[in-house]
PDB file of N, CA and C in Angstrom:
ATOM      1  N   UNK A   1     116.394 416.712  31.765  1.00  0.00           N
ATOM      2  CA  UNK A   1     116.147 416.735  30.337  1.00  0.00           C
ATOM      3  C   UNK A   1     117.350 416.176  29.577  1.00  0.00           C
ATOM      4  N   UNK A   2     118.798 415.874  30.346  1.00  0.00           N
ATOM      5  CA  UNK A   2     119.701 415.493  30.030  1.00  0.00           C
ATOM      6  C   UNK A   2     120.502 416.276  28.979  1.00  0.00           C
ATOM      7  N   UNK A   3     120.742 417.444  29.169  1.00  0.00           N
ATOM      8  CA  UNK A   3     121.259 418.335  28.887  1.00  0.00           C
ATOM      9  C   UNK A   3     122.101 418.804  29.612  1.00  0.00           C
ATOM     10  N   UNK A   4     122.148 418.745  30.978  1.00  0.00           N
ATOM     11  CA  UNK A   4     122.761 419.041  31.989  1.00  0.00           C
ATOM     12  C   UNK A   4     124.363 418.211  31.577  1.00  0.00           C
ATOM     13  N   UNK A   5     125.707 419.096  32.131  1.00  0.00           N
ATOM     14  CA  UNK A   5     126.839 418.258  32.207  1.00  0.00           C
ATOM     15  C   UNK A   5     127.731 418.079  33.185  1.00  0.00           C
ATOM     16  N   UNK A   6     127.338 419.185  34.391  1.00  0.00           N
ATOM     17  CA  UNK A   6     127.556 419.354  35.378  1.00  0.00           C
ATOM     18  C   UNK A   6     126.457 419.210  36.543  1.00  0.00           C
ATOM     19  N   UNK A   7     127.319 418.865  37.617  1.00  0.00           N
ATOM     20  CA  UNK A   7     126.495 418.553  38.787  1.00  0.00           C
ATOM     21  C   UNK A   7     125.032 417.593  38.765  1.00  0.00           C
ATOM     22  N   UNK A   8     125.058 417.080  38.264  1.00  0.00           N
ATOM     23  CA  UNK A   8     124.298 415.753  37.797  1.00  0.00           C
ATOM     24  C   UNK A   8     124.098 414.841  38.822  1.00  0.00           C
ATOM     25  N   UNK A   9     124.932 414.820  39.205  1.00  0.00           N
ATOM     26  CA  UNK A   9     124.529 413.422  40.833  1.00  0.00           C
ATOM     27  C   UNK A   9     125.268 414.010  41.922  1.00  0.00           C
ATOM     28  N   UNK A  10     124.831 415.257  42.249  1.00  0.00           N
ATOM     29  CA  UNK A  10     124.643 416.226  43.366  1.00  0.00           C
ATOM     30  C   UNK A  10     123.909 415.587  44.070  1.00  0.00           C
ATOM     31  N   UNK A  11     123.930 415.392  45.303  1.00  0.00           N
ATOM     32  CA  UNK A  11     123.467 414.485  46.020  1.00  0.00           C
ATOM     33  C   UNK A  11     122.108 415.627  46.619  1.00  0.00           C
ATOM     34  N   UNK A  12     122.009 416.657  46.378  1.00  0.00           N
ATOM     35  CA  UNK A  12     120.845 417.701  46.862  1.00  0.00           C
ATOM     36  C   UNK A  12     119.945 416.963  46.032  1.00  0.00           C
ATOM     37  N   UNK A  13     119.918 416.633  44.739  1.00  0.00           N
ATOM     38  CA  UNK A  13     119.183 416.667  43.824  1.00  0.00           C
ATOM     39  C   UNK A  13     118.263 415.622  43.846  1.00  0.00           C
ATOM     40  N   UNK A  14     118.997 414.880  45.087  1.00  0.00           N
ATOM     41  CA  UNK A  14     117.691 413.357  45.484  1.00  0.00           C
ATOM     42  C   UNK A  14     116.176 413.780  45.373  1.00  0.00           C
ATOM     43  N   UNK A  15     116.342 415.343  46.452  1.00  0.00           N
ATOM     44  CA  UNK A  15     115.018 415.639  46.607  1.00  0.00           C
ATOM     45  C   UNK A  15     113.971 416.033  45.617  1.00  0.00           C
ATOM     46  N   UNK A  16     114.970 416.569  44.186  1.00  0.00           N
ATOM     47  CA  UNK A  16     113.712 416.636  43.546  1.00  0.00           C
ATOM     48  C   UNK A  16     113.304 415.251  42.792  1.00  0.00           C
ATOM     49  N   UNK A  17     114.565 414.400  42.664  1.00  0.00           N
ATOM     50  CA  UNK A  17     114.438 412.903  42.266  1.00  0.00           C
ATOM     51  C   UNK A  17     112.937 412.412  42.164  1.00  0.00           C
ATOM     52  N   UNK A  18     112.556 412.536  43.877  1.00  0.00           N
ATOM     53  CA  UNK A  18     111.872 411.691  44.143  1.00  0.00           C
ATOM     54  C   UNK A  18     110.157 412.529  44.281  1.00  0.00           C
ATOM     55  N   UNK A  19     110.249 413.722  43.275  1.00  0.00           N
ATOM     56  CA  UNK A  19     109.246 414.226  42.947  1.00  0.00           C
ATOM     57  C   UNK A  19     108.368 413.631  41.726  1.00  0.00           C
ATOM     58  N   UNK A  20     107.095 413.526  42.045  1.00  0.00           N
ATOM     59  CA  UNK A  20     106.453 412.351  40.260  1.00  0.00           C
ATOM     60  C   UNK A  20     107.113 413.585  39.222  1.00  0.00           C
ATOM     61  N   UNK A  21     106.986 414.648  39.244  1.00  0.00           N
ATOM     62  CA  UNK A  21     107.929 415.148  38.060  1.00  0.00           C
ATOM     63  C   UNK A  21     109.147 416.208  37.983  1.00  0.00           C
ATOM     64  N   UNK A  22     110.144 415.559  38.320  1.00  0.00           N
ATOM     65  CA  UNK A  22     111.857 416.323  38.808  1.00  0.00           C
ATOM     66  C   UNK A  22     112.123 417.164  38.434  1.00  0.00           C
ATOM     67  N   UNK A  23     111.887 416.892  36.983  1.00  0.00           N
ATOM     68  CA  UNK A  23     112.162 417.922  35.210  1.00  0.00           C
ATOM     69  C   UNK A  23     111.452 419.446  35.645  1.00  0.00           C
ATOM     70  N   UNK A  24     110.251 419.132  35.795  1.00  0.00           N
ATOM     71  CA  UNK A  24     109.602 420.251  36.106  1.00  0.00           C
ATOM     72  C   UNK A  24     109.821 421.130  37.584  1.00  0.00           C
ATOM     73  N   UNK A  25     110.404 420.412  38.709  1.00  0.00           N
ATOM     74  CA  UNK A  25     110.338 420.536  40.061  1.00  0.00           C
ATOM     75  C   UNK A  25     111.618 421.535  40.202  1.00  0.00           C
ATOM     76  N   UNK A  26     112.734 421.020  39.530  1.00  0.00           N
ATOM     77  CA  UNK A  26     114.017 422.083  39.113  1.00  0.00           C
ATOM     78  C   UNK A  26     113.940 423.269  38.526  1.00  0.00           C
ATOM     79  N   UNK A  27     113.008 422.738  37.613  1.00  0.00           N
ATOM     80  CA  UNK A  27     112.758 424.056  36.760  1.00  0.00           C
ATOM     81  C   UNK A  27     112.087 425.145  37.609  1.00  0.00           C
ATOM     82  N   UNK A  28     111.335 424.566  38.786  1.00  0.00           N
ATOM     83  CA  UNK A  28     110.580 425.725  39.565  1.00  0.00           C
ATOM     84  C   UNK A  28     111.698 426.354  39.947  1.00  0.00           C
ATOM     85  N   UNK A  29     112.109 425.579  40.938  1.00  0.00           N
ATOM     86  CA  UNK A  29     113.572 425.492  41.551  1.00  0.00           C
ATOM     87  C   UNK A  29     114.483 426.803  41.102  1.00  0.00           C
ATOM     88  N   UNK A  30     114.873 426.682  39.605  1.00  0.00           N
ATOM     89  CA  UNK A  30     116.104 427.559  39.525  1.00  0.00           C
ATOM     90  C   UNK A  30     115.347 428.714  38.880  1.00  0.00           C
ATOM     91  N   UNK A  31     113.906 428.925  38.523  1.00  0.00           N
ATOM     92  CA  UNK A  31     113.098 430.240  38.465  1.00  0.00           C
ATOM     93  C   UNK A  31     112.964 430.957  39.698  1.00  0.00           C
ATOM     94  N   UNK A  32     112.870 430.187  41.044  1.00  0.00           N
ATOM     95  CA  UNK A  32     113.012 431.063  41.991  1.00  0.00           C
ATOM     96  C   UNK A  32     114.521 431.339  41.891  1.00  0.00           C
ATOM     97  N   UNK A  33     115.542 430.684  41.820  1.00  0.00           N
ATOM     98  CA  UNK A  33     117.052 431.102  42.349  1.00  0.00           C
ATOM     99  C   UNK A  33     117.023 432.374  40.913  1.00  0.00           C
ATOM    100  N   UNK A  34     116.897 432.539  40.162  1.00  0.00           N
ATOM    101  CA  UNK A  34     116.555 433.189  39.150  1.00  0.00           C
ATOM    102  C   UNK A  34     115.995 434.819  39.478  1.00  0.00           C
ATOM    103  N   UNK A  35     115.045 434.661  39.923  1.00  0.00           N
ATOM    104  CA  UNK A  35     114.520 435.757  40.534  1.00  0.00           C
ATOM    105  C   UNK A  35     114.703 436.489  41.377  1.00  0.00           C
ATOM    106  N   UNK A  36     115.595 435.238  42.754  1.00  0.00           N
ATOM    107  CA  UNK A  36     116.358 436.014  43.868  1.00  0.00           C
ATOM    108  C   UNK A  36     117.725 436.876  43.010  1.00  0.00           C
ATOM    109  N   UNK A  37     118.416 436.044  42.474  1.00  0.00           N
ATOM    110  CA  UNK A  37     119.585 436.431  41.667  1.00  0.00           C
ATOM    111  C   UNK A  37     119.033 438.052  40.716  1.00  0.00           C
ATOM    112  N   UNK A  38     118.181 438.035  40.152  1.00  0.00           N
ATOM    113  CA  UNK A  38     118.018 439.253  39.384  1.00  0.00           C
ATOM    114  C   UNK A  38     117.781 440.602  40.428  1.00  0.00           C
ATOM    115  N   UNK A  39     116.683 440.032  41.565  1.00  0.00           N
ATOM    116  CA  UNK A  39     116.344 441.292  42.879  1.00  0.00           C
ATOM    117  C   UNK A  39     117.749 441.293  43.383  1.00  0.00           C
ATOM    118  N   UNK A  40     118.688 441.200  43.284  1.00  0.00           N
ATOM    119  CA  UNK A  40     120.061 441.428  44.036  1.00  0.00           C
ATOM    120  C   UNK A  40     121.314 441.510  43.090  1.00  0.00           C
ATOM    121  N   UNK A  41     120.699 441.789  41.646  1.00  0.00           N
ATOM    122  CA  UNK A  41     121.680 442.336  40.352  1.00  0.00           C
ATOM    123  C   UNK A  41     122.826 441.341  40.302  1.00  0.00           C
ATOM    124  N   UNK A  42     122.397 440.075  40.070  1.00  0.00           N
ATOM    125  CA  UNK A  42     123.512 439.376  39.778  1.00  0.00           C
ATOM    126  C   UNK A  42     123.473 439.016  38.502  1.00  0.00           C
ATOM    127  N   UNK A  43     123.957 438.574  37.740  1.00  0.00           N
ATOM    128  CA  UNK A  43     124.348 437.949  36.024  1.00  0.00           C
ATOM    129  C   UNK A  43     123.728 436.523  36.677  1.00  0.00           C
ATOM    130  N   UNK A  44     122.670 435.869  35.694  1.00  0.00           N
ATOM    131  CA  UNK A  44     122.093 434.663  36.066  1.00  0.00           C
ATOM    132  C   UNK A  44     121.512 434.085  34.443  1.00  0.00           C
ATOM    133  N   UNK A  45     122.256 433.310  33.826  1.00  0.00           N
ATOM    134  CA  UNK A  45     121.392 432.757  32.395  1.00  0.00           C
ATOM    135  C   UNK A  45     120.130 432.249  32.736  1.00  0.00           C
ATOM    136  N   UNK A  46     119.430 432.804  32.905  1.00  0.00           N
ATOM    137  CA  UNK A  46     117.426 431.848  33.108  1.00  0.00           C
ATOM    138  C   UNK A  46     117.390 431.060  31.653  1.00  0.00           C
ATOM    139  N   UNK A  47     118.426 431.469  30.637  1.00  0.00           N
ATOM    140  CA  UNK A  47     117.673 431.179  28.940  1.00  0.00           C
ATOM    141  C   UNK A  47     117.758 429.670  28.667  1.00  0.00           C
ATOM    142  N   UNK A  48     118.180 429.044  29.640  1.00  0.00           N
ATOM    143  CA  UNK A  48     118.530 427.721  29.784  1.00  0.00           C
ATOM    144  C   UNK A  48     117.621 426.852  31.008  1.00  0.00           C
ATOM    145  N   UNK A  49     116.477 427.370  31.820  1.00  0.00           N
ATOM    146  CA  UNK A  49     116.006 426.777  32.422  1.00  0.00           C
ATOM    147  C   UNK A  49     114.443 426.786  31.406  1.00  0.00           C
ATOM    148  N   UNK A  50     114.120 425.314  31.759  1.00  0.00           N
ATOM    149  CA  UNK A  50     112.746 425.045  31.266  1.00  0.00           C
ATOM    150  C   UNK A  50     111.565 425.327  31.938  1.00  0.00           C
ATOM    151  N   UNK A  51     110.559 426.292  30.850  1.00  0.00           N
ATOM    152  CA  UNK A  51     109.231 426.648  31.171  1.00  0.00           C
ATOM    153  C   UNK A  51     108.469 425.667  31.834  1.00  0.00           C
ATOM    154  N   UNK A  52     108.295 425.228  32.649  1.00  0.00           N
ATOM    155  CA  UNK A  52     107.523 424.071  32.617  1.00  0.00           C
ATOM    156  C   UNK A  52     106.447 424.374  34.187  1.00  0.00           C
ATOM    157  N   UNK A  53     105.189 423.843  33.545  1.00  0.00           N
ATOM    158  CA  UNK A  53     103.608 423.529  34.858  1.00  0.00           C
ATOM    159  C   UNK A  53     104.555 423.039  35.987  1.00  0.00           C
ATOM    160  N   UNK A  54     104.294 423.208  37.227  1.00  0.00           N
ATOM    161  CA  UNK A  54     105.256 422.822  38.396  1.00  0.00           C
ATOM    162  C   UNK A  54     103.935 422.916  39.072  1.00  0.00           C
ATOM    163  N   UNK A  55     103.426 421.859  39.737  1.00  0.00           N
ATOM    164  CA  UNK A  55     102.483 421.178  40.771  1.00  0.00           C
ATOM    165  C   UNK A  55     102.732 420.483  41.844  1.00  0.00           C
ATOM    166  N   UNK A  56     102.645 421.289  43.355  1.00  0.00           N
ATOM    167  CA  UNK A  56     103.145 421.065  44.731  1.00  0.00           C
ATOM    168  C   UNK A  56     103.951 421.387  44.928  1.00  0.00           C
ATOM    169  N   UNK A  57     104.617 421.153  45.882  1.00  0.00           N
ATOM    170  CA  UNK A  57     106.044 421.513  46.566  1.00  0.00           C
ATOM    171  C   UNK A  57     106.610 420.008  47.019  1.00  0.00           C
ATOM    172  N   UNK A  58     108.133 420.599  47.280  1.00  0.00           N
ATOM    173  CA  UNK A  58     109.485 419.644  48.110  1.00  0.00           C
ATOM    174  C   UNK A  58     109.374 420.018  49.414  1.00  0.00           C
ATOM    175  N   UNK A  59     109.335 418.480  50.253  1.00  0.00           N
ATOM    176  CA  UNK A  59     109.036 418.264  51.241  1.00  0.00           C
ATOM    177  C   UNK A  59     110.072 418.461  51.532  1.00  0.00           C
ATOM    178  N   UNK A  60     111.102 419.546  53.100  1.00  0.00           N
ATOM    179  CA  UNK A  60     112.412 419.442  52.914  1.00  0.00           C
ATOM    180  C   UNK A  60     112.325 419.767  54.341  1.00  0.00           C
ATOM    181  N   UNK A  61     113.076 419.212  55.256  1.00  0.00           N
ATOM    182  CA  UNK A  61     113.373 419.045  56.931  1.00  0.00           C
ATOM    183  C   UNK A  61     114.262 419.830  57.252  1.00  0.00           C
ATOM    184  N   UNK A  62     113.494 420.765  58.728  1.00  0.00           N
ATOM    185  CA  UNK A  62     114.107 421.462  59.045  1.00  0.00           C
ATOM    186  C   UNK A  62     115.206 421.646  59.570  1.00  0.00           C
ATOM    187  N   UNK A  63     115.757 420.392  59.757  1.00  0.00           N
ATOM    188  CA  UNK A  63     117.384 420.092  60.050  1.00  0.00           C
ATOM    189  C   UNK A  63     118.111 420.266  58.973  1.00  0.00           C
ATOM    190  N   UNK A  64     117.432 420.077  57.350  1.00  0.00           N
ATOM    191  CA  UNK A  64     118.251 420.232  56.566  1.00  0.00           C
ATOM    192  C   UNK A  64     118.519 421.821  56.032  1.00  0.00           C
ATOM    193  N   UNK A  65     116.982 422.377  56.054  1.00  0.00           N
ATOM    194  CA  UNK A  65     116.926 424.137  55.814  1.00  0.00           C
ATOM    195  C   UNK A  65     118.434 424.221  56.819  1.00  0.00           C
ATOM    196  N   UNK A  66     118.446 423.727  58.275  1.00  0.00           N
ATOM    197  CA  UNK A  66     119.197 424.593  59.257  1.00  0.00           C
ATOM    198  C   UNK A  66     120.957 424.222  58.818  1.00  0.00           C
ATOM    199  N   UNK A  67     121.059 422.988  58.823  1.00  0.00           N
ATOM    200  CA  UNK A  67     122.128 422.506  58.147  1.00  0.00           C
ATOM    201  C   UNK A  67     122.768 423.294  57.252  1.00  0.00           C
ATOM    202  N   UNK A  68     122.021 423.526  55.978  1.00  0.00           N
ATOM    203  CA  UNK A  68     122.243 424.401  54.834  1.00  0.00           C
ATOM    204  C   UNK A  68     122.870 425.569  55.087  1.00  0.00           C
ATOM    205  N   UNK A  69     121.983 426.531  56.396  1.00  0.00           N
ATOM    206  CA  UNK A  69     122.008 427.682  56.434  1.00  0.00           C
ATOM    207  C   UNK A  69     123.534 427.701  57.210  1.00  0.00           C
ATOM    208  N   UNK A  70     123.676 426.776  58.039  1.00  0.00           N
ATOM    209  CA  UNK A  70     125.391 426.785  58.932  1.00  0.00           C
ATOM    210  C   UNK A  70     126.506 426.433  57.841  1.00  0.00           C
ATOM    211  N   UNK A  71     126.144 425.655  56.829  1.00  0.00           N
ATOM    212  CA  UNK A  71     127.523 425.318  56.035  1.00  0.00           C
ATOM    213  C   UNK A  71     127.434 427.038  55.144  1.00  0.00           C
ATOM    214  N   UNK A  72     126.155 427.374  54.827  1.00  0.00           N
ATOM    215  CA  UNK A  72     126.654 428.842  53.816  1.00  0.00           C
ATOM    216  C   UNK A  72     126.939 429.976  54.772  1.00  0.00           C
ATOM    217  N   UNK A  73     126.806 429.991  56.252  1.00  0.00           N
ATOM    218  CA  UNK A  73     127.583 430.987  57.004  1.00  0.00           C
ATOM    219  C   UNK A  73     129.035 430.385  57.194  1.00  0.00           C
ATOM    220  N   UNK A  74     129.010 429.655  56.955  1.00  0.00           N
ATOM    221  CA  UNK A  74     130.871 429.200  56.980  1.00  0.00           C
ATOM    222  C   UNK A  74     131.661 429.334  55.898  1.00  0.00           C
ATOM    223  N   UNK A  75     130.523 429.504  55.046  1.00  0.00           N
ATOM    224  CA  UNK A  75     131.683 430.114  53.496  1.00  0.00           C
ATOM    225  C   UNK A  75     131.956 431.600  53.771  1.00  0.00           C
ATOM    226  N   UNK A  76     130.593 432.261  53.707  1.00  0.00           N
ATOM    227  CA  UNK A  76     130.893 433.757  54.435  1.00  0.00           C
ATOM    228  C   UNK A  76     131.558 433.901  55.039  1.00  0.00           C
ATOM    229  N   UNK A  77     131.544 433.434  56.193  1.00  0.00           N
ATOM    230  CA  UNK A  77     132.359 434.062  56.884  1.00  0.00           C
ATOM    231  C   UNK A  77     134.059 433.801  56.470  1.00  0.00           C
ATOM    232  N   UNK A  78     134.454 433.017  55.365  1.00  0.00           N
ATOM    233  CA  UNK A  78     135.676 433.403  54.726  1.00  0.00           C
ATOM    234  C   UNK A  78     135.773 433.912  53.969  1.00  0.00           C
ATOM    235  N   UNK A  79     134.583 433.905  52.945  1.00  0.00           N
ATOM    236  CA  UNK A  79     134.991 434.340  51.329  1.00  0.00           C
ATOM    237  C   UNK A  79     134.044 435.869  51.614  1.00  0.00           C
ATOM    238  N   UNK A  80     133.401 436.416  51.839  1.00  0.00           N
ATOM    239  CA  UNK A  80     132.563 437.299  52.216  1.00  0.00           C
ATOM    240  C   UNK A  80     131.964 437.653  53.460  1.00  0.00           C
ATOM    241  N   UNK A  81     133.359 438.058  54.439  1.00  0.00           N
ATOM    242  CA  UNK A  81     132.990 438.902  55.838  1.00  0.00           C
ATOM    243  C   UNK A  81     131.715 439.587  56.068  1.00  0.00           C
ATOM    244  N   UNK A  82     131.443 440.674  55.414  1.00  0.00           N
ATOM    245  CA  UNK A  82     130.372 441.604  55.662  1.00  0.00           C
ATOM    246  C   UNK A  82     128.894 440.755  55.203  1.00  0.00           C
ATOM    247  N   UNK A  83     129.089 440.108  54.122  1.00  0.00           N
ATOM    248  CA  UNK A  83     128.085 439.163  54.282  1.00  0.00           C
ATOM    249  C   UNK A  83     127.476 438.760  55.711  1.00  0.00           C
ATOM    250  N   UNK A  84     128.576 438.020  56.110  1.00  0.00           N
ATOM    251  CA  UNK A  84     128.404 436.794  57.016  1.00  0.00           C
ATOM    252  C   UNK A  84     127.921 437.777  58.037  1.00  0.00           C
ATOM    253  N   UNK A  85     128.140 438.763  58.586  1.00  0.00           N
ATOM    254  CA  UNK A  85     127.933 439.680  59.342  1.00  0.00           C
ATOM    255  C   UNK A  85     126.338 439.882  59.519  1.00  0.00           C
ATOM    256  N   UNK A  86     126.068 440.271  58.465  1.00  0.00           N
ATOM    257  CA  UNK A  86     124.891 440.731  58.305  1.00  0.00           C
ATOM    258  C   UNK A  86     123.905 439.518  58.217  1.00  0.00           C
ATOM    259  N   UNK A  87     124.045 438.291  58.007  1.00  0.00           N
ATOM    260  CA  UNK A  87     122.967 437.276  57.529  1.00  0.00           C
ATOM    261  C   UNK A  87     123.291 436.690  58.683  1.00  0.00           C
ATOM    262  N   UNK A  88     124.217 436.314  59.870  1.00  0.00           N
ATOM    263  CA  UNK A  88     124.689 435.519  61.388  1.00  0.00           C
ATOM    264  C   UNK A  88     123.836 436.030  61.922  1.00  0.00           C
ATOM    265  N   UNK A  89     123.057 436.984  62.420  1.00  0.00           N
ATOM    266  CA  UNK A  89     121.867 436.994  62.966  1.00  0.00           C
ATOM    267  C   UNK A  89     120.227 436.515  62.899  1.00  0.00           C
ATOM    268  N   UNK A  90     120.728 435.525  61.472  1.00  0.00           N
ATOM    269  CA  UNK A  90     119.514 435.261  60.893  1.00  0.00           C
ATOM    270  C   UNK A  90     119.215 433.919  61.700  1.00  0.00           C
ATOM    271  N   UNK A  91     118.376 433.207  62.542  1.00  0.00           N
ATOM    272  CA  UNK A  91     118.294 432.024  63.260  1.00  0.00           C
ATOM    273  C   UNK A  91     117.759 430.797  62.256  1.00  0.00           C
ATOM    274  N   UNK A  92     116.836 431.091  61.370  1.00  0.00           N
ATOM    275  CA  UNK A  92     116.137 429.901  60.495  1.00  0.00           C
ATOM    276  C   UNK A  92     115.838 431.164  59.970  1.00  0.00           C
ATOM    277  N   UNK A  93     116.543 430.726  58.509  1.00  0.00           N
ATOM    278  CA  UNK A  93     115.904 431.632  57.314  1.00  0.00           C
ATOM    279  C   UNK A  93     114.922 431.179  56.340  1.00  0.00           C
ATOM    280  N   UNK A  94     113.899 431.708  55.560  1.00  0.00           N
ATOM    281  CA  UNK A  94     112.933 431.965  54.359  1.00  0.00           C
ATOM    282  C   UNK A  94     113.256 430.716  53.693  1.00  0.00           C
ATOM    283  N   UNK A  95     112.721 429.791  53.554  1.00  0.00           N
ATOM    284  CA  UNK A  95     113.192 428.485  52.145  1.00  0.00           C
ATOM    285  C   UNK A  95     112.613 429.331  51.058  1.00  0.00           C
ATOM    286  N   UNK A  96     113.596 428.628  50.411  1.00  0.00           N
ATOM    287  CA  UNK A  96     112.659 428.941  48.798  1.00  0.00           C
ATOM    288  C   UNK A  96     111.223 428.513  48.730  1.00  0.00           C
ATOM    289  N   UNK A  97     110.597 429.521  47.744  1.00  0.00           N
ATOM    290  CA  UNK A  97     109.466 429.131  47.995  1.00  0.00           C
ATOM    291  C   UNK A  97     108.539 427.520  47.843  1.00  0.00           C
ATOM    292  N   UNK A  98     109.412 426.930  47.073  1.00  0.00           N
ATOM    293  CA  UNK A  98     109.010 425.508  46.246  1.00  0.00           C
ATOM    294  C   UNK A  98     108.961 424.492  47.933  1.00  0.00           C
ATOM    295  N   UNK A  99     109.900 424.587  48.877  1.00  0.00           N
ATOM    296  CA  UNK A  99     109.692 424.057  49.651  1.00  0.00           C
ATOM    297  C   UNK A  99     109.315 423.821  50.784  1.00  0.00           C
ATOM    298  N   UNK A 100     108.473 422.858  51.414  1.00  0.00           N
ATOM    299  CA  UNK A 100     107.800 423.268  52.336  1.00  0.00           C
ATOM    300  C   UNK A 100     108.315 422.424  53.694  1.00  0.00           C
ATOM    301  N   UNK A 101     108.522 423.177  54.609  1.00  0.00           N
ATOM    302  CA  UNK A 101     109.704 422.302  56.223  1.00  0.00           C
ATOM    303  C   UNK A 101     108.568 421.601  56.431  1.00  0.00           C
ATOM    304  N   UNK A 102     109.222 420.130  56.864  1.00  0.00           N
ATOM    305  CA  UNK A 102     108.573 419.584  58.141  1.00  0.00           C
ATOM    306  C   UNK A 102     109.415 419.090  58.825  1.00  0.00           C
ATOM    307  N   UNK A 103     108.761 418.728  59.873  1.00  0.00           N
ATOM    308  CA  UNK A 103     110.406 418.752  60.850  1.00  0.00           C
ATOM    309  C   UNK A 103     110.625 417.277  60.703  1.00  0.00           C
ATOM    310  N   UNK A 104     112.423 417.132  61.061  1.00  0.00           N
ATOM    311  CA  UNK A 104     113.101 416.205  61.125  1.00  0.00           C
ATOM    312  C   UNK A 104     114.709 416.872  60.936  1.00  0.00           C
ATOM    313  N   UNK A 105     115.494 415.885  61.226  1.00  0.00           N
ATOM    314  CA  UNK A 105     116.836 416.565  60.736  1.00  0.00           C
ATOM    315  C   UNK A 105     117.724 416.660  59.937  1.00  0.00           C
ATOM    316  N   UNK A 106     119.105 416.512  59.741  1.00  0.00           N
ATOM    317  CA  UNK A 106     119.667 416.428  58.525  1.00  0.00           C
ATOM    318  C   UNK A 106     119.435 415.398  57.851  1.00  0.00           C
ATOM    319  N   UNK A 107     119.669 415.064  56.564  1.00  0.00           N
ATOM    320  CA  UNK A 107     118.757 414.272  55.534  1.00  0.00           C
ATOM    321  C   UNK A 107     120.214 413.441  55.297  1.00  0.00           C
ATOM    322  N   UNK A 108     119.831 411.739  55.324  1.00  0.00           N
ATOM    323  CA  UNK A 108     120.797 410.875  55.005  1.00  0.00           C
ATOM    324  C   UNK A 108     121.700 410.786  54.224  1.00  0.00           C
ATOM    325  N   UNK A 109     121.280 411.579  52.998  1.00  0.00           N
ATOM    326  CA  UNK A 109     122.057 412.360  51.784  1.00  0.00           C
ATOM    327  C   UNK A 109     122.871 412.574  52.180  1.00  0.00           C
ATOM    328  N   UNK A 110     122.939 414.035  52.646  1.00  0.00           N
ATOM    329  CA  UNK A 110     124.018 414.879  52.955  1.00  0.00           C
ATOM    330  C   UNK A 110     125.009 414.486  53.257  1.00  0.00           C
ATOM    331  N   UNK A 111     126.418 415.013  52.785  1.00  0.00           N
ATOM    332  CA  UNK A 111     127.483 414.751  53.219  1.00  0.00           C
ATOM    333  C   UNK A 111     128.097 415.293  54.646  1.00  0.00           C
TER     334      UNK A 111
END
């Protein structure tokens, strides 16, 4: 919507890029991170994400779900021990709901 001033050419953000409508695809996007964030009492501004119709899902590879899930056990396990503890047993975790795996592996994007 170009409002945004940060993280703007996040290279994650290809994927909703290349959705026929992005605007709306984010907006699903950070209503779920929104919702996880409130079920686990965190401070989260929603008053800034847009209402918007969101139709289908992000196609997103399970090399990249798995990818994801090894770089955020490597923060844990520095910045938040007991975290990491508790979620290292997790083998392939829950995507958000907006996206749906098909297989392949890490995504050319990624750094």
């Amino acid at each position: 919507m170009g409002e945004t001033r940060g993280y703007t050419r996040h290279p994650q953000l290809i994927r909703f890029r290349a959705h026929a409508d992005p605007v709306a695809m984010i907006s699903a996007y950070l209503h779920g991170v929104l919702g996880e964030a409130e079920r686990r009492g965190y401070r989260f501004d929603g008053s800034r994400i847009a209402a918007l119709p969101c139709r289908g899902l992000v196609e997103e590879s399970r090399g990249q779900l798995l990818y994801e899930w090894s770089h955020l056990l490597s923060k844990l396990r520095a910045r938040a021990p007991l975290l990491h503890e508790s979620h290292s047993r997790v083998m392939t975790p829950d995507p958000h709901p907006l996206f749906r795996i098909v297989p392949g592996g890490k995504r050319d994007w990624e750094r």
